[in-house]
N, C-alpha and C. Protein backbone atom coordinates (compact mmCIF):
# COMPACT_ATOMS: atom_id res chain seq x y z
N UNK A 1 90.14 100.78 77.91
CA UNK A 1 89.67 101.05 79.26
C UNK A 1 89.04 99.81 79.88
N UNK A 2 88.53 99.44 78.65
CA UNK A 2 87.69 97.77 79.42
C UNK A 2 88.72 96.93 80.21
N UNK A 3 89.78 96.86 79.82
CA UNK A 3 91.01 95.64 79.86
C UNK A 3 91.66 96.35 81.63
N UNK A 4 91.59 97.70 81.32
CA UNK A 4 92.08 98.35 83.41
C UNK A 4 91.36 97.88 83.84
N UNK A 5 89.70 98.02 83.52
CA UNK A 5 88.56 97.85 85.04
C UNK A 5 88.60 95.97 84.88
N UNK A 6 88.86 95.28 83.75
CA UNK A 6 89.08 94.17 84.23
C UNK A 6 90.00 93.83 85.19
N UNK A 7 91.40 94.69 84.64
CA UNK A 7 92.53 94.14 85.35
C UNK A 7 92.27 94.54 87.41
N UNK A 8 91.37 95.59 87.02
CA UNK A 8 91.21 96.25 88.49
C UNK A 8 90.25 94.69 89.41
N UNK A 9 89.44 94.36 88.26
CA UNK A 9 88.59 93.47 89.25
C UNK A 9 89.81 92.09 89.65
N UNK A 10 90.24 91.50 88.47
CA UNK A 10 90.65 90.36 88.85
C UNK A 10 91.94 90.94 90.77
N UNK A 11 92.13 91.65 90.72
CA UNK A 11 92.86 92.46 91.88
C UNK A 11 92.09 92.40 92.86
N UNK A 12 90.81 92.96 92.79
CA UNK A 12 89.94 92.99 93.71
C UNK A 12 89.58 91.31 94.34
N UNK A 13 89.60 90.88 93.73
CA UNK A 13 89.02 89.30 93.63
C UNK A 13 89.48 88.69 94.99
N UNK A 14 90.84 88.62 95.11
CA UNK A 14 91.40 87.78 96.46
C UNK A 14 91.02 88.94 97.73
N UNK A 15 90.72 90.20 97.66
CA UNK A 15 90.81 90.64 98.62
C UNK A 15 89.83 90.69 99.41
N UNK A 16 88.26 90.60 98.71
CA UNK A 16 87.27 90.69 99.08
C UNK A 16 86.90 89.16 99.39
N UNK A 17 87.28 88.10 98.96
CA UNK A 17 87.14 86.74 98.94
C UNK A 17 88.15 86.11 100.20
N UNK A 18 89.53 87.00 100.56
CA UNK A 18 89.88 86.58 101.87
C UNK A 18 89.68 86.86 103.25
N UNK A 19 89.06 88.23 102.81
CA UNK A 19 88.28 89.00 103.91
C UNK A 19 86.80 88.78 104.56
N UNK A 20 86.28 87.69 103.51
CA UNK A 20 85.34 86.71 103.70
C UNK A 20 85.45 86.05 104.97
N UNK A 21 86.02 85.90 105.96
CA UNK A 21 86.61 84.34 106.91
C UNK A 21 85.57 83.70 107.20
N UNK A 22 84.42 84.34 107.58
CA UNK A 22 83.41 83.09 107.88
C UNK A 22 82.72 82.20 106.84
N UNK A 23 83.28 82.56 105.53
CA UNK A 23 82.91 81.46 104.50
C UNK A 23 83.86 80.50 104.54
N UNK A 24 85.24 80.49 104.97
CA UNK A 24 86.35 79.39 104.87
C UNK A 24 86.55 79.03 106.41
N UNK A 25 85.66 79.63 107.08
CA UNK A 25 86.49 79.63 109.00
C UNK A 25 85.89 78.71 109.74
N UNK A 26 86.55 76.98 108.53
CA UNK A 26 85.56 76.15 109.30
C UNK A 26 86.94 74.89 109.55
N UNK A 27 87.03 73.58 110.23
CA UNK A 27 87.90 72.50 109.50
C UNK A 27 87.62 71.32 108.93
N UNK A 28 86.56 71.21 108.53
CA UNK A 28 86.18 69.60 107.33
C UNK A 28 85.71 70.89 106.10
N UNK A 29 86.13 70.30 104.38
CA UNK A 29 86.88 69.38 104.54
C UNK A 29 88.51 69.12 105.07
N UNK A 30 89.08 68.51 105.56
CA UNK A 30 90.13 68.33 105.91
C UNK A 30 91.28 67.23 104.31
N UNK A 31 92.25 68.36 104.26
CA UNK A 31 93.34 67.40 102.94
C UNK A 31 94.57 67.38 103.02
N UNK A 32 94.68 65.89 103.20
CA UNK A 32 96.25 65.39 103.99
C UNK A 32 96.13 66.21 105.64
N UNK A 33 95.33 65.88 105.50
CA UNK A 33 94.94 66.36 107.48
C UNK A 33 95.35 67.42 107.70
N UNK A 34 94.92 68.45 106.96
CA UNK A 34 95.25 70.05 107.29
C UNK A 34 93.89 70.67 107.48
N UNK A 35 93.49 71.26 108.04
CA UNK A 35 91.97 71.53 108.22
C UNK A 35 91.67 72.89 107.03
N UNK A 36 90.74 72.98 106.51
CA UNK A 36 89.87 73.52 105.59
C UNK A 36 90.57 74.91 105.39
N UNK A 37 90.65 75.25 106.72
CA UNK A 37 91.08 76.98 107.01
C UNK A 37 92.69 77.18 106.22
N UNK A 38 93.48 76.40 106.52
CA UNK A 38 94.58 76.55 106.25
C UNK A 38 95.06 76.33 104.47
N UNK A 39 93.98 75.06 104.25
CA UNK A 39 94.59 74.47 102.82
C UNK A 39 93.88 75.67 101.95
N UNK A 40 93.11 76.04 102.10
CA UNK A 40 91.91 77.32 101.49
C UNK A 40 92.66 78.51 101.06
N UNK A 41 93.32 78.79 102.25
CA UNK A 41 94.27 80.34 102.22
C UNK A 41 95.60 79.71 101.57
N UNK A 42 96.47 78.50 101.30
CA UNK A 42 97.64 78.54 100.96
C UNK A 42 97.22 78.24 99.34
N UNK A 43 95.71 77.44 99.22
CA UNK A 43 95.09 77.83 97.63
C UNK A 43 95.11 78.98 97.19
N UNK A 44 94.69 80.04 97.78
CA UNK A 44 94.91 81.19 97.50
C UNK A 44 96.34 81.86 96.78
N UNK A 45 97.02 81.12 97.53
CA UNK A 45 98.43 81.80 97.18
C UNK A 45 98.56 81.95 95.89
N UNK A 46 98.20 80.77 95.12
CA UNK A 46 98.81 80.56 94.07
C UNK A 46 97.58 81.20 92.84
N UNK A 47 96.09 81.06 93.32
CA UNK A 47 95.12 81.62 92.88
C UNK A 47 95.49 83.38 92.44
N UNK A 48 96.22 83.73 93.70
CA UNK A 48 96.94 85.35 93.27
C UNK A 48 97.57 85.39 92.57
N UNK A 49 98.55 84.53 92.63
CA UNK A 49 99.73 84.68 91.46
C UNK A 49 99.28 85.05 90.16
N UNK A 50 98.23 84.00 90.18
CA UNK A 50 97.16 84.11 88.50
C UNK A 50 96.88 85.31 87.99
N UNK A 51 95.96 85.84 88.78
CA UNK A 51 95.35 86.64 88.93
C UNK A 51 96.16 87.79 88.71
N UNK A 52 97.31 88.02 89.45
CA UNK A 52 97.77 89.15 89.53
C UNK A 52 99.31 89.19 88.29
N UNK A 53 99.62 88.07 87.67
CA UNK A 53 99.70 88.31 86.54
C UNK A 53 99.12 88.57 85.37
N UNK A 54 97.96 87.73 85.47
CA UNK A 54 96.79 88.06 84.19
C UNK A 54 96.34 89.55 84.06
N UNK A 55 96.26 90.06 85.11
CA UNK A 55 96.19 91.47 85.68
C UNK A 55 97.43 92.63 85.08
N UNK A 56 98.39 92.25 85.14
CA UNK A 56 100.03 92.24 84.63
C UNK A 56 99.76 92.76 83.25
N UNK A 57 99.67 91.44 82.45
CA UNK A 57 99.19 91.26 80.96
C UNK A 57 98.36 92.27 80.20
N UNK A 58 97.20 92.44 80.99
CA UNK A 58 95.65 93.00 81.08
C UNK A 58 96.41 94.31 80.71
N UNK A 59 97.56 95.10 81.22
CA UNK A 59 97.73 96.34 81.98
C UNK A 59 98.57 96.67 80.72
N UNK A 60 99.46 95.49 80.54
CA UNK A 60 100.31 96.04 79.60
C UNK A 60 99.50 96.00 78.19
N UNK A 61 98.59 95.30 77.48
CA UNK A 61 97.91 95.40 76.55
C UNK A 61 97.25 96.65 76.44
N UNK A 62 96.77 96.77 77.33
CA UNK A 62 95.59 98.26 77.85
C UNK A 62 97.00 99.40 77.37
N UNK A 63 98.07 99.47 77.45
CA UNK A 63 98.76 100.51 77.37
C UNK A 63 99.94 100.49 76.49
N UNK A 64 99.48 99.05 75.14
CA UNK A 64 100.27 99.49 74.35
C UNK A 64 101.60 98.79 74.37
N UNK A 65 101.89 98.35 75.55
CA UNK A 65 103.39 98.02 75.60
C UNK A 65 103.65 96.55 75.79
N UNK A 66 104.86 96.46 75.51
CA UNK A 66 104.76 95.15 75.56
C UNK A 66 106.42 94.90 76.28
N UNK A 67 106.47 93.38 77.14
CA UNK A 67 107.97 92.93 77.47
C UNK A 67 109.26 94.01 77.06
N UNK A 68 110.13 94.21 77.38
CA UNK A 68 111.47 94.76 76.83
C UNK A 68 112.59 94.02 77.40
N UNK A 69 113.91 94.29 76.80
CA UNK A 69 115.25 94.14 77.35
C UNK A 69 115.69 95.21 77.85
N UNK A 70 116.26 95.06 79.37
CA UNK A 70 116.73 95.84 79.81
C UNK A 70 117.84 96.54 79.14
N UNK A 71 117.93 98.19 79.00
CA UNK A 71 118.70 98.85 78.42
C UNK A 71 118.20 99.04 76.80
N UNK A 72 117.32 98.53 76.11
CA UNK A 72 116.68 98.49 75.08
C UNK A 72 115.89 100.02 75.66
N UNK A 73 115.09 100.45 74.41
CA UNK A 73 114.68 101.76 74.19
C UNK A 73 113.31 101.19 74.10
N UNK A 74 111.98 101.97 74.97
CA UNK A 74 110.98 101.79 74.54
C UNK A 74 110.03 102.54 73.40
């Protein structure tokens, strides 16, 4: 059960952190001359990915299962 409410938080994580805007809704610092706002949220992108595989992982441990081949028997 520990390993769901983890997997639930790391989920939670980008949503409450992008819904934030006035903590990122600024433009210095500026990188490769993109202002703050923009490079912040396309960090994100990839910050989810993490997240929401580790989350993935989290889910399938929590329940036992693991990878398969399609058409294989679980």
């Amino acid at each position: 059960m520990r390993k769901m409410a983890l997997a639930g938080v790391l989920l939670v994580i980008p949503v409450v952190v992008l819904l934030w805007v006035p903590h990122y809704a600024k433009v210095e610092p500026k990188l490769f001359g993109f202002p703050f706002f923009f490079w912040y949220q396309f960090l994100w992108v990839f910050i989810c990915s993490a997240l929401t595989w580790t989350a993935y992982k989290l889910t399938l441990s929590a329940r036992g299962k693991t990878t398969h081949k399609v058409g294989e028997d679980r």
